[in-house]
Protein backbone atom coordinates (compact mmCIF):
# COMPACT_ATOMS: atom_id res chain seq x y z
CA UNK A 1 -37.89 -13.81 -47.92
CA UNK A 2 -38.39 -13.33 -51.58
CA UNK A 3 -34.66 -13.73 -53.04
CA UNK A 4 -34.65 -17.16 -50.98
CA UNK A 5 -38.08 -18.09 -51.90
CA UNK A 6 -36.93 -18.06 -55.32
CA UNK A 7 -33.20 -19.17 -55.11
CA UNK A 8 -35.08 -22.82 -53.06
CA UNK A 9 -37.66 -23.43 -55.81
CA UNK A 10 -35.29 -22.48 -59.14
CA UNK A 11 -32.67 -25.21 -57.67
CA UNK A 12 -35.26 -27.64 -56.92
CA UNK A 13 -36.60 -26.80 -60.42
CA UNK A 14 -33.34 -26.79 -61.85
CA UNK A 15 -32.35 -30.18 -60.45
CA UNK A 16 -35.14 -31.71 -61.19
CA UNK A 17 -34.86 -30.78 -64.95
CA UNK A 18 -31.46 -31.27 -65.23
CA UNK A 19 -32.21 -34.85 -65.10
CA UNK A 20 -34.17 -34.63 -68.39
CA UNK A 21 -30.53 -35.28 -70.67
CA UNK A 22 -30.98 -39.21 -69.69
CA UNK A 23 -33.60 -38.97 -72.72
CA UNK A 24 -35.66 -42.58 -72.81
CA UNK A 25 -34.74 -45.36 -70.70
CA UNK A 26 -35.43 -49.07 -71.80
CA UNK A 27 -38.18 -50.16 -69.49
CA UNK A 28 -37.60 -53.64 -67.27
CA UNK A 29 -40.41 -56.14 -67.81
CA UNK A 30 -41.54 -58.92 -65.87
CA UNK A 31 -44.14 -61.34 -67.25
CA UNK A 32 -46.26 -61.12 -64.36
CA UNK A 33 -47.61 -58.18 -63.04
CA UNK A 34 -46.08 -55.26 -65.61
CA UNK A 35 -47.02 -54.11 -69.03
CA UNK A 36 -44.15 -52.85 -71.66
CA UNK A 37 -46.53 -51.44 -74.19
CA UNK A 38 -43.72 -49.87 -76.69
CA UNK A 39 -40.38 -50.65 -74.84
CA UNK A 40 -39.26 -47.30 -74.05
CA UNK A 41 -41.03 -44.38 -71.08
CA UNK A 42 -41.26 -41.24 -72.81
CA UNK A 43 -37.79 -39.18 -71.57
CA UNK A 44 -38.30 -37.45 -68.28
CA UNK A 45 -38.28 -33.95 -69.90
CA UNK A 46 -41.73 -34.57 -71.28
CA UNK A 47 -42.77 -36.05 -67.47
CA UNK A 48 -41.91 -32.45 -66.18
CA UNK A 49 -43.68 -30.26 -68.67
CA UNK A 50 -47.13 -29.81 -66.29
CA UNK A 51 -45.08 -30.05 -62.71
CA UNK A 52 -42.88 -27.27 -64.42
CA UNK A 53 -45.58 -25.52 -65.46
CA UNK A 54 -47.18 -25.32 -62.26
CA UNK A 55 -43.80 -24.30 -60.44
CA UNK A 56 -43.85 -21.25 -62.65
CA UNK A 57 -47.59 -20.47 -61.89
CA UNK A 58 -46.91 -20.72 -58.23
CA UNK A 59 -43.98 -18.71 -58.61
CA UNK A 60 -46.09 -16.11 -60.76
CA UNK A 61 -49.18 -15.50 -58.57
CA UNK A 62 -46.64 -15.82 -55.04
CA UNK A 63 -47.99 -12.83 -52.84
CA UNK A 64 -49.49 -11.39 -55.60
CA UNK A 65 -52.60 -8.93 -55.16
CA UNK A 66 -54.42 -11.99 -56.78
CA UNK A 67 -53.39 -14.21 -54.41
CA UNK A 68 -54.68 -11.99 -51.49
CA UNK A 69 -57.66 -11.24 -52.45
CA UNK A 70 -58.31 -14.63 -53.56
CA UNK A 71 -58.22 -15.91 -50.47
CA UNK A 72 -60.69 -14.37 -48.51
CA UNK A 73 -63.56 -15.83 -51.03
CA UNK A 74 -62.36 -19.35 -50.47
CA UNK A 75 -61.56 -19.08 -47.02
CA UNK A 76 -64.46 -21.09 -45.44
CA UNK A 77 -62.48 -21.36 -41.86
CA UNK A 78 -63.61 -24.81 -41.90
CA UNK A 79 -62.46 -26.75 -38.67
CA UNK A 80 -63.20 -30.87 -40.77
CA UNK A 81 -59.98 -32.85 -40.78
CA UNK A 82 -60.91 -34.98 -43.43
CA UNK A 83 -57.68 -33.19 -45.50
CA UNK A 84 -55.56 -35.57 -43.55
CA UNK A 85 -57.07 -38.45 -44.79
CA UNK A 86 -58.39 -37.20 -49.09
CA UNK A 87 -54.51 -36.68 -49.28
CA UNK A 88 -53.93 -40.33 -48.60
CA UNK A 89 -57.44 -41.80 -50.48
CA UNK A 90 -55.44 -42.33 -53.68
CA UNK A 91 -53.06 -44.98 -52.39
CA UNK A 92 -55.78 -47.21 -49.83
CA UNK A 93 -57.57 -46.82 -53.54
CA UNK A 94 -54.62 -48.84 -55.38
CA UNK A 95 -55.11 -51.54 -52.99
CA UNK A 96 -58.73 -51.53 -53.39
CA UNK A 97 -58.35 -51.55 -56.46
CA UNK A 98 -55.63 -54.87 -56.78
CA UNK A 99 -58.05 -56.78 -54.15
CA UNK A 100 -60.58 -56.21 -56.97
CA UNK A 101 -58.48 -57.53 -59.56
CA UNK A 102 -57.82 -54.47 -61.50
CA UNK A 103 -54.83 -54.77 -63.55
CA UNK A 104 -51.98 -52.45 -62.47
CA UNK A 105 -48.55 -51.96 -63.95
CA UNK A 106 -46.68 -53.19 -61.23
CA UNK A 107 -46.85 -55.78 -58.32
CA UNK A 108 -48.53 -55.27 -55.13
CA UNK A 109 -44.38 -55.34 -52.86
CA UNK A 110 -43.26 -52.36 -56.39
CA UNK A 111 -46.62 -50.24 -55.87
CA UNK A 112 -45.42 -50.17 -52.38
CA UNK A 113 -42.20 -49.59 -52.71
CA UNK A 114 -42.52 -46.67 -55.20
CA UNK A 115 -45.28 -45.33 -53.06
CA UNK A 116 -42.65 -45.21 -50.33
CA UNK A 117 -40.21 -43.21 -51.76
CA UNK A 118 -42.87 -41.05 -53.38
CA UNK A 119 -44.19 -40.12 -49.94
CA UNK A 120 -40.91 -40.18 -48.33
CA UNK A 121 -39.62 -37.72 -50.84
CA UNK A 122 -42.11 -35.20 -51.25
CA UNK A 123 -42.12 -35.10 -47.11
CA UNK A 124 -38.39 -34.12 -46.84
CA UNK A 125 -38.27 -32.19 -50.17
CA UNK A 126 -41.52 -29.90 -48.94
CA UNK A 127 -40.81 -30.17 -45.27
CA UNK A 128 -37.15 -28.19 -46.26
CA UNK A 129 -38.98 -25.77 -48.51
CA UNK A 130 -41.38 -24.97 -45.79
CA UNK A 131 -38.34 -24.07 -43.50
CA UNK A 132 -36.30 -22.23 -45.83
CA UNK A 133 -39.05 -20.10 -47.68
CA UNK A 134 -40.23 -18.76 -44.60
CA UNK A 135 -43.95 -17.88 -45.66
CA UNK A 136 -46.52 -17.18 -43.23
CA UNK A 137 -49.83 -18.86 -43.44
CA UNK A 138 -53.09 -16.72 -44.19
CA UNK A 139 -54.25 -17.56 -40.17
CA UNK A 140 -50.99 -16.24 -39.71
CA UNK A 141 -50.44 -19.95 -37.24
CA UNK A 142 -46.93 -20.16 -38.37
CA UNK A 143 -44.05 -19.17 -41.62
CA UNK A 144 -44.32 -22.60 -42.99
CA UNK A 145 -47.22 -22.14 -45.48
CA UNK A 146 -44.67 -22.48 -48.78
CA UNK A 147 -45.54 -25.31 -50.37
CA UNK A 148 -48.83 -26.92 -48.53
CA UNK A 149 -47.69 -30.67 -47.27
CA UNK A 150 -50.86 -31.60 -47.41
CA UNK A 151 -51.54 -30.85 -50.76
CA UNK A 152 -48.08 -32.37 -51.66
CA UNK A 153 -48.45 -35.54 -50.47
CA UNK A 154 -52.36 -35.41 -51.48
CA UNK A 155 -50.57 -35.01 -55.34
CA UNK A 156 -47.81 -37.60 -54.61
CA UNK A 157 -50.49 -40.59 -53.94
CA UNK A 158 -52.84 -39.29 -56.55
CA UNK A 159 -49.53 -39.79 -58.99
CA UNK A 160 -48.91 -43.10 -57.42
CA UNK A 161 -52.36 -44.12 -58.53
CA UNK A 162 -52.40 -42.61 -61.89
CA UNK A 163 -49.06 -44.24 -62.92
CA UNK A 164 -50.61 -47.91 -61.91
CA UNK A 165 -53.81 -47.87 -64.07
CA UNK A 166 -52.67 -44.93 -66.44
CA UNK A 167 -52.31 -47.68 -69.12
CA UNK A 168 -54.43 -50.23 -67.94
CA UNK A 169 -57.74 -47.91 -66.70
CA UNK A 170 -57.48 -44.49 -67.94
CA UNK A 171 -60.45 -43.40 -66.43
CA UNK A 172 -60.05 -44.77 -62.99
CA UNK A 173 -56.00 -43.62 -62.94
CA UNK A 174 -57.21 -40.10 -63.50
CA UNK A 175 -59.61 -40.59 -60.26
CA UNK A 176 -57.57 -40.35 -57.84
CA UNK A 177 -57.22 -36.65 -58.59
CA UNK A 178 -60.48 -35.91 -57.40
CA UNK A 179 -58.87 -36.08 -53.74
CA UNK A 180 -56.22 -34.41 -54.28
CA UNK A 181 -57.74 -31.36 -55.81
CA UNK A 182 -60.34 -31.40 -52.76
CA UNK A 183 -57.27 -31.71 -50.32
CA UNK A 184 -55.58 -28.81 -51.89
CA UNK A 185 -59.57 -26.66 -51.73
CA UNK A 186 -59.96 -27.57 -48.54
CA UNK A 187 -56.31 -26.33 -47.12
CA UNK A 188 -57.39 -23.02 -48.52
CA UNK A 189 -60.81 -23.51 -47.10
CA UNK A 190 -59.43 -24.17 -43.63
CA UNK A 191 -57.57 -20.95 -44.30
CA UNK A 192 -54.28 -22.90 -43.68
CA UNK A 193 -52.51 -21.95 -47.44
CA UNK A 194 -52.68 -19.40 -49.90
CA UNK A 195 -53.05 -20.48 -53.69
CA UNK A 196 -49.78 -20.50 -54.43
CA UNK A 197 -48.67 -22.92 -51.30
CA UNK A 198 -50.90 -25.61 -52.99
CA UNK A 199 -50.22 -25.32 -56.31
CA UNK A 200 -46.31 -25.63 -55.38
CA UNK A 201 -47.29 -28.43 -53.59
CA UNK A 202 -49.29 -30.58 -56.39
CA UNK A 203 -45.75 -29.46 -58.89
CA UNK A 204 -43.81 -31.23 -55.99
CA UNK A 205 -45.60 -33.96 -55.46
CA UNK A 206 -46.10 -35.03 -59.17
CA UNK A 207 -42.53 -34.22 -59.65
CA UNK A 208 -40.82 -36.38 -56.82
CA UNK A 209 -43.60 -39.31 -58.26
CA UNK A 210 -42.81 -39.25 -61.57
CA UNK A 211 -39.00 -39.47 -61.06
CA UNK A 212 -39.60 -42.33 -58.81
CA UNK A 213 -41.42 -44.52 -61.53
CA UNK A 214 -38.87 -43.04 -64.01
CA UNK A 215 -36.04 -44.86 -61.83
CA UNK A 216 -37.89 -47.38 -60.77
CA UNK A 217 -35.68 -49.85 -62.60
CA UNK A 218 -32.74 -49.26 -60.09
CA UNK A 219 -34.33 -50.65 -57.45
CA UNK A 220 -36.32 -53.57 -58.82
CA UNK A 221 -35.79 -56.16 -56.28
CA UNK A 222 -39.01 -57.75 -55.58
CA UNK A 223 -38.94 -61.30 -53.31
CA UNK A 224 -42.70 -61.98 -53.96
CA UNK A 225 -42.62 -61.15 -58.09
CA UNK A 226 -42.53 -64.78 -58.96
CA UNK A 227 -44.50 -66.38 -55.73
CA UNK A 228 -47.90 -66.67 -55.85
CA UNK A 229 -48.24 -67.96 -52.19
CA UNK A 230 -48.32 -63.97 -51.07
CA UNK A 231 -51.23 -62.22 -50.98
CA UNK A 232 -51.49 -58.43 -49.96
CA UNK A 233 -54.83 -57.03 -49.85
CA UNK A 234 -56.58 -54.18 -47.98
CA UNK A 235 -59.29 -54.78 -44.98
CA UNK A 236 -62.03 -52.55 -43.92
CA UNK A 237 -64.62 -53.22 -41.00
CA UNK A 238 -65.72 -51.91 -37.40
CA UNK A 239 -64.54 -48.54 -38.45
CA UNK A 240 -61.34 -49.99 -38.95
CA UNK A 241 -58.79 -50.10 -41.98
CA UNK A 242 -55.81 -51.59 -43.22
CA UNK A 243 -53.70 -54.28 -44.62
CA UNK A 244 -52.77 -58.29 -44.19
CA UNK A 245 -50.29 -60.30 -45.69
CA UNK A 246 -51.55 -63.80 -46.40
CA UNK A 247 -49.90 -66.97 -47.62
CA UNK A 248 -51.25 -69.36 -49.52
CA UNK A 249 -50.39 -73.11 -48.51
């Protein structure tokens, strides 16, 4: 289990940082939703450094005597659900946030977009780790506990968020952090992951994210950029949440 462990994560790793030789992209501008502060995104080497950085941690402290004894004192065998919905906060926080007025880098139909393939990656990208690594959960449920999807996707929408207001609201892009880090404490709470499952998970998640805004420019199609008649805003009420599309006549 450990030889594949490591072969799956060093070509994900590999892959992913292989990418880096592009070096800075010119960034595509629009006048109406997105910033270009200094005409360039810094290359995607330097976007890598921290989800690197926690690959090799995860990698480090993997069934380690740490690891197991580490457990036990977090291990709260909590039976809240909340996790399914702290991993998603981030992203029903963007649209908050844009119904508020809060200027974001992008436009409402690109947040979603990006958000898309951020999720949709980091599912299929951890869902195949999980398979192949074959690691079995501390409640010993099932061997999928290598990385945490949870925590994954939890990092993935708290990326999302961060990359919107990172240049317009420091201080509210780094929010959205707070719910990821309490999705990934309470997966180890629940006694559903070890350490290492969930900080693989937040390396994948930020890594998938930040490729997706890196690329972004290859799929910048956007039918509502230069319409005002489209509005997309979130709705709460009656214990009830979502979205609506309206058009302005």
């Amino acid at each position: 289990m450990k030889t594949k462990h490591l072969i799956f994560i060093l070509i994900w790793s590999l892959s992913t940082f292989s990418l880096s030789g592009q070096g800075s992209m010119e960034m595509e501008t629009d006048t109406l939703e997105k910033r270009d502060l200094s005409g360039n995104q810094p290359s995607l080497a330097k976007k890598m450094i921290f989800p690197m950085a926690l690959t090799g941690t995860a990698l480090l402290i993997n069934n380690s005597t740490y690891e197991k004894e580490l457990q036990p004192r977090i291990n709260k065998n909590l039976s809240t659900n909340i996790d399914d919905y702290t991993r998603f906060a981030p992203i029903a926080g963007m649209y908050l946030a844009d119904g508020l007025g809060v200027q974001a880098e992008n436009h409402w139909f690109d947040q979603t977009k990006n958000a898309a393939f951020s999720l949709l990656f980091t599912q299929l990208i951890t869902t195949g780790l999980k398979v192949n690594i074959d690691k079995e959960r501390p409640n010993g449920a099932n061997n999928e506990a290598l990385p945490s999807g949870h925590t994954s996707l939890a990092f993935a929408s708290a990326t999302v968020f961060y990359e919107e207001f990172k240049n317009t609201e420091p201080l509210l892009a780094y929010s959205g952090y707070t719910f990821a880090l309490a999705t990934a404490y309470l997966r180890m709470a629940k006694n559903k992951h070890w350490f290492s499952d969930v900080i693989l998970g937040s390396a994948v998640g930020m890594a998938i994210t930040k490729l997706v805004y890196h690329l972004d420019h290859l799929f910048a199609w956007n039918p509502f950029l230069k319409s005002e008649r489209f509005v997309f805003t979130p709705s709460f009420g009656s214990g009830r949440s979502g979205f609506y599309l309206a058009i302005r006549f």
